[in-house]
Structure formats: structure tokens, C-alpha cells
N, C-alpha and C. Protein backbone atom coordinates (compact mmCIF):
# COMPACT_ATOMS: atom_id res chain seq x y z
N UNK A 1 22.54 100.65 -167.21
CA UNK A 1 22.14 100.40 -165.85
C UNK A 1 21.00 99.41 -165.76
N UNK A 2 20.64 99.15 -166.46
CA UNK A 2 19.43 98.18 -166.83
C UNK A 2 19.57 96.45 -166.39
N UNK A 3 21.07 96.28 -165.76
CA UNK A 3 21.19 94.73 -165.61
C UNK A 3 20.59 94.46 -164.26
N UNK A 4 20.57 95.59 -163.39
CA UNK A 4 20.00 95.15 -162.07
C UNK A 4 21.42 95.48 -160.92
N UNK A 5 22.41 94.71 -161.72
CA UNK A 5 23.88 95.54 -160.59
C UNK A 5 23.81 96.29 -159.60
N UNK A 6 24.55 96.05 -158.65
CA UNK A 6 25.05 97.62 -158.64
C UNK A 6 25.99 98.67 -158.97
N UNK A 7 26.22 99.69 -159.38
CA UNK A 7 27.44 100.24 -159.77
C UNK A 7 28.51 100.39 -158.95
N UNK A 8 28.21 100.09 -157.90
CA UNK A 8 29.82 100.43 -157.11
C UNK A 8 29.37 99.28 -155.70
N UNK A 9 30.33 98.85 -155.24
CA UNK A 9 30.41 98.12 -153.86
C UNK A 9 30.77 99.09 -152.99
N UNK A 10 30.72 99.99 -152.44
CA UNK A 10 30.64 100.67 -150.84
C UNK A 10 29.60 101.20 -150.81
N UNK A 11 28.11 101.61 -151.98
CA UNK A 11 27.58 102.32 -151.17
C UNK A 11 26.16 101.35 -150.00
N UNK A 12 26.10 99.90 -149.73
CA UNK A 12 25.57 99.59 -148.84
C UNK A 12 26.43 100.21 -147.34
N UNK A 13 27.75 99.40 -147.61
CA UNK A 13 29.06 100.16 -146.57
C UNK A 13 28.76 101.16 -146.28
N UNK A 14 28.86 102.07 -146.97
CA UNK A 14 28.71 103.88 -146.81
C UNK A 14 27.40 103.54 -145.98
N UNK A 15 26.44 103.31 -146.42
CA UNK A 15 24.99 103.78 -145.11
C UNK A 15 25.19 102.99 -144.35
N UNK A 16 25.55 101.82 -144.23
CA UNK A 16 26.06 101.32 -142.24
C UNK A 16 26.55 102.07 -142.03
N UNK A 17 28.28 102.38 -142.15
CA UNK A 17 28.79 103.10 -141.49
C UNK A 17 28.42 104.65 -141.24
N UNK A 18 27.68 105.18 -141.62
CA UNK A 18 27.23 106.47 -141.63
C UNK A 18 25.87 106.72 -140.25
N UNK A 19 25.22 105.13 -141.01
CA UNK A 19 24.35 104.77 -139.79
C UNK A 19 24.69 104.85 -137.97
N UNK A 20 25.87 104.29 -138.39
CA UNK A 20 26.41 103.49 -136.47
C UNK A 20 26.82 104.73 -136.10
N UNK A 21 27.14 105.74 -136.43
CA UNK A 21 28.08 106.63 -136.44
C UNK A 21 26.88 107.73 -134.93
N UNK A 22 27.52 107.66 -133.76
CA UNK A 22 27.00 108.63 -132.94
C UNK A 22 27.49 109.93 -132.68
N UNK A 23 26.48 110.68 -132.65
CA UNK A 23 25.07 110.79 -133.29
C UNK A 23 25.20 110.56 -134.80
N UNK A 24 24.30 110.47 -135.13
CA UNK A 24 24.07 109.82 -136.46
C UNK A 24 24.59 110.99 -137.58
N UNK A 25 25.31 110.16 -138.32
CA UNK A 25 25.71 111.24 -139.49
C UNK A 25 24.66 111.18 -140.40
N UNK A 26 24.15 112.33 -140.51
CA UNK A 26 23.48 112.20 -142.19
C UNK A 26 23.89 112.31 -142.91
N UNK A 27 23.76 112.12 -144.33
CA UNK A 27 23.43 112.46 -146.01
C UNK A 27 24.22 113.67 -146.10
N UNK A 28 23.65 114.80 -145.43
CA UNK A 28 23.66 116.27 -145.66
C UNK A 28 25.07 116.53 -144.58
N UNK A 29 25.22 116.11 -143.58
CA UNK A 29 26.37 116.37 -142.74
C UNK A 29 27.44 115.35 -143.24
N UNK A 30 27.33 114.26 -144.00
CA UNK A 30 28.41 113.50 -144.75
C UNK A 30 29.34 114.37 -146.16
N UNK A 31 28.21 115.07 -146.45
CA UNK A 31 28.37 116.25 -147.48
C UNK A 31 29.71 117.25 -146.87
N UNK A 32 29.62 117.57 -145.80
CA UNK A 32 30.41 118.83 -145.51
C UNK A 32 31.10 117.85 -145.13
N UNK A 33 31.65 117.16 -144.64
CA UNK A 33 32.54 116.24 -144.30
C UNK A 33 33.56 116.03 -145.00
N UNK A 34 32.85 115.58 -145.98
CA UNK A 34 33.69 115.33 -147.57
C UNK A 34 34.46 116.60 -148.19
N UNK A 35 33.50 117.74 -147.53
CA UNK A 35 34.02 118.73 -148.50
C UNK A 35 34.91 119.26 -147.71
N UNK A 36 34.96 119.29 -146.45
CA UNK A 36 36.63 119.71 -145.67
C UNK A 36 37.39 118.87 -146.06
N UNK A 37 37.36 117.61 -146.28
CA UNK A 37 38.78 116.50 -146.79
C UNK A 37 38.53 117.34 -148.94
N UNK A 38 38.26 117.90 -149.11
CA UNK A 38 38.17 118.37 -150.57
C UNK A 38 38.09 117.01 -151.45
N UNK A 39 36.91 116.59 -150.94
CA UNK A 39 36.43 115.42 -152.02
C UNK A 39 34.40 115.96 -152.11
N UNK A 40 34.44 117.22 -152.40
CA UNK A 40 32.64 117.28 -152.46
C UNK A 40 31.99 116.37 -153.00
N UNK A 41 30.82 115.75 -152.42
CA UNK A 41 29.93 115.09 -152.87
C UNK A 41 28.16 115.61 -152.38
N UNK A 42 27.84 116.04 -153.64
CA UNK A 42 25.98 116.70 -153.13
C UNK A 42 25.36 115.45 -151.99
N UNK A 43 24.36 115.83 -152.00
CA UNK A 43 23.81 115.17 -150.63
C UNK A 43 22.66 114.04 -151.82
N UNK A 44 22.64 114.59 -152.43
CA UNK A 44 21.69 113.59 -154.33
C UNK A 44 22.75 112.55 -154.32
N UNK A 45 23.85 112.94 -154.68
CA UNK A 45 24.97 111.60 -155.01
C UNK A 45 25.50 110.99 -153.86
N UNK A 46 25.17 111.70 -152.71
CA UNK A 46 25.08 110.65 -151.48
C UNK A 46 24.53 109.36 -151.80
N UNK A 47 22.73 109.64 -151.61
CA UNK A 47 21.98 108.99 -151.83
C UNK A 47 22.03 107.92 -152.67
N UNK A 48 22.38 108.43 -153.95
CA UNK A 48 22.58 107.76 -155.23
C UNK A 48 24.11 106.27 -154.78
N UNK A 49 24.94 106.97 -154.40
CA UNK A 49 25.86 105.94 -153.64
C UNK A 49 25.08 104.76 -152.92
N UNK A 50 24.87 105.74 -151.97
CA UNK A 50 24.02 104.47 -150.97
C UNK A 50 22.85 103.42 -151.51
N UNK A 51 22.66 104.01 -152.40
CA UNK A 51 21.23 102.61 -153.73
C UNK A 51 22.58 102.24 -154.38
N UNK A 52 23.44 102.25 -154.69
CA UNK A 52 24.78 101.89 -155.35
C UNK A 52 24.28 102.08 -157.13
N UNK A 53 23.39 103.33 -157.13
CA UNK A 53 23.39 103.78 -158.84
C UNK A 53 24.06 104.39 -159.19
N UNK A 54 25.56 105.22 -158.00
CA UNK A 54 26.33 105.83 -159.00
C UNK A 54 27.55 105.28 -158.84
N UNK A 55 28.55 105.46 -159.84
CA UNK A 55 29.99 105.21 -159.44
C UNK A 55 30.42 105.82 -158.67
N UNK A 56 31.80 105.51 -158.14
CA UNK A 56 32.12 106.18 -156.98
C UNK A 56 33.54 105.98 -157.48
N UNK A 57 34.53 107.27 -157.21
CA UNK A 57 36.02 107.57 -157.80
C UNK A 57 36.77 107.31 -156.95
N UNK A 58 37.85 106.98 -157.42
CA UNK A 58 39.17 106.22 -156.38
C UNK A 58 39.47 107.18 -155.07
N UNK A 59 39.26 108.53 -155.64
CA UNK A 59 40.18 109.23 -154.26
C UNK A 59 38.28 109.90 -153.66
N UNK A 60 37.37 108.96 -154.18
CA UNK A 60 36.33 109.51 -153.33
C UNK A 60 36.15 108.00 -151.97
N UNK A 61 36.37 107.34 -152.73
CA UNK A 61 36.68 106.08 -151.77
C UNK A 61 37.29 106.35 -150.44
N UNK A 62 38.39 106.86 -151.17
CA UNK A 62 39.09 107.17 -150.01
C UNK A 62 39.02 108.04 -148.82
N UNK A 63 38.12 109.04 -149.70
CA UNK A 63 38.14 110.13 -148.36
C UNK A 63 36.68 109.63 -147.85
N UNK A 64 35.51 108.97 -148.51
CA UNK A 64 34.38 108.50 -147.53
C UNK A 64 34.80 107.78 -146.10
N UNK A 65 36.59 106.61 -146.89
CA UNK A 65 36.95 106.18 -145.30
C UNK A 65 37.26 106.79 -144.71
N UNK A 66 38.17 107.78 -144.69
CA UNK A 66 38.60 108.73 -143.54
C UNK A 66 37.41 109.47 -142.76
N UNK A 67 36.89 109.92 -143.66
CA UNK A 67 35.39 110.93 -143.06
C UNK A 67 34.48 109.69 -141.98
N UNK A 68 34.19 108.51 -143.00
CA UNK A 68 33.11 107.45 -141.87
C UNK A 68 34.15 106.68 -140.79
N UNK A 69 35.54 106.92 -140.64
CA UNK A 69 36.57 106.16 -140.10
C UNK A 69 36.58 104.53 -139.85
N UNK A 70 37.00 104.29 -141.14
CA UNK A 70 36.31 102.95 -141.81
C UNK A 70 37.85 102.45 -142.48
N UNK A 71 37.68 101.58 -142.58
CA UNK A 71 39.28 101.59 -143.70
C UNK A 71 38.93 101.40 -145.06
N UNK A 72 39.67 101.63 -146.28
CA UNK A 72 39.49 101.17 -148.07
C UNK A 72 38.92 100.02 -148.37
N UNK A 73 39.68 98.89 -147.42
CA UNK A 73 39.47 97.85 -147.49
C UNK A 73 37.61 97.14 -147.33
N UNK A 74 37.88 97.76 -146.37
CA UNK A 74 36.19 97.06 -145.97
C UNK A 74 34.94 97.54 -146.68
N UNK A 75 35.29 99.04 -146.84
CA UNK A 75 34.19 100.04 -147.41
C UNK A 75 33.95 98.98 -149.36
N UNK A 76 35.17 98.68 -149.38
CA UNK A 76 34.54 97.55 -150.98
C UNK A 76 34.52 95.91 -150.74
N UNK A 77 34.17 95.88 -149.28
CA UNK A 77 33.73 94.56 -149.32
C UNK A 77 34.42 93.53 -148.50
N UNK A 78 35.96 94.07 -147.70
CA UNK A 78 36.40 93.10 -147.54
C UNK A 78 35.97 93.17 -145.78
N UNK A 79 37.19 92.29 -145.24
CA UNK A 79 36.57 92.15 -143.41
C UNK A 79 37.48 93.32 -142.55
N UNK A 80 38.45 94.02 -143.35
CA UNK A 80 38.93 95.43 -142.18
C UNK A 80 37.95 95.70 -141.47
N UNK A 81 38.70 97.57 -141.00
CA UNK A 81 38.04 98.13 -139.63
C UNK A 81 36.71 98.23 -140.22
N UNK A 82 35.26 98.36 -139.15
CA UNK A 82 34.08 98.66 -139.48
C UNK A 82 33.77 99.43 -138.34
């Protein structure tokens, strides 16, 4: 981890979209979110996403879009839904 990188491209994505989101989703309410679509993620590896220090798994990708209602596409960078 030492190059400066980041490890994954959605987690700037992940905190906009979590941001815009009215009322505001937090960290901790993104948590239970995740965990009704059965993709748990602690409210630590939230965080850790959003500094983009941790990896992030294919079918967690996926369910962050459904949960932030975002599409795959955009959440790693491209111009889809936001």
C-alpha cells in the first residue's frame, strides 16, 4: 500500500453518492443497507472504502449500486446514472 494509489475506484463514488442521498445516508445506515441486500460491510470498511484503502469485491460493487441507486458503471468511474 505504500505507492500512494488507491485500492479500488468507487470509494470517492461511494461518499458522493451516499452524500447527495436525502436525508443523508451515513456510514452506519449504509451498513444495514448492505446487510438487507446480504452483502455486510462494518461501518470501519465503509470508511476504509471511502479513503479507497480497501478493496472492494465484485458482488460488493454491486450491491453498494443498488443500495446508493447508482449504476456499476459509474460507481468505477465511468459517466452512467449518478
Amino acid at each position: 500500500m505504500g505507492s500512494g494509489k488507491p485500492n479500488n475506484l468507487v470509494g470517492s463514488r461511494v461518499r458522493q453518492s451516499r452524500q447527495r442521498r436525502k436525508p443523508l445516508l451515513t456510514q452506519l445506515g449504509l451498513c444495514g443497507q448492505l446487510a438487507k441486500c446480504g452483502a455486510p460491510i462494518d461501518r470501519a470498511s465503509i470508511s476504509k472504502i471511502e479513503m479507497g484503502t480497501r478493496f472492494v469485491l465484485d458482488y460488493e460493487v454491486v450491491a453498494l449500486a443498488k443500495v446508493l441507486g447508482v449504476s456499476v458503471g459509474w460507481l468505477l468511474g465511468g459517466k452512467g446514472k449518478s
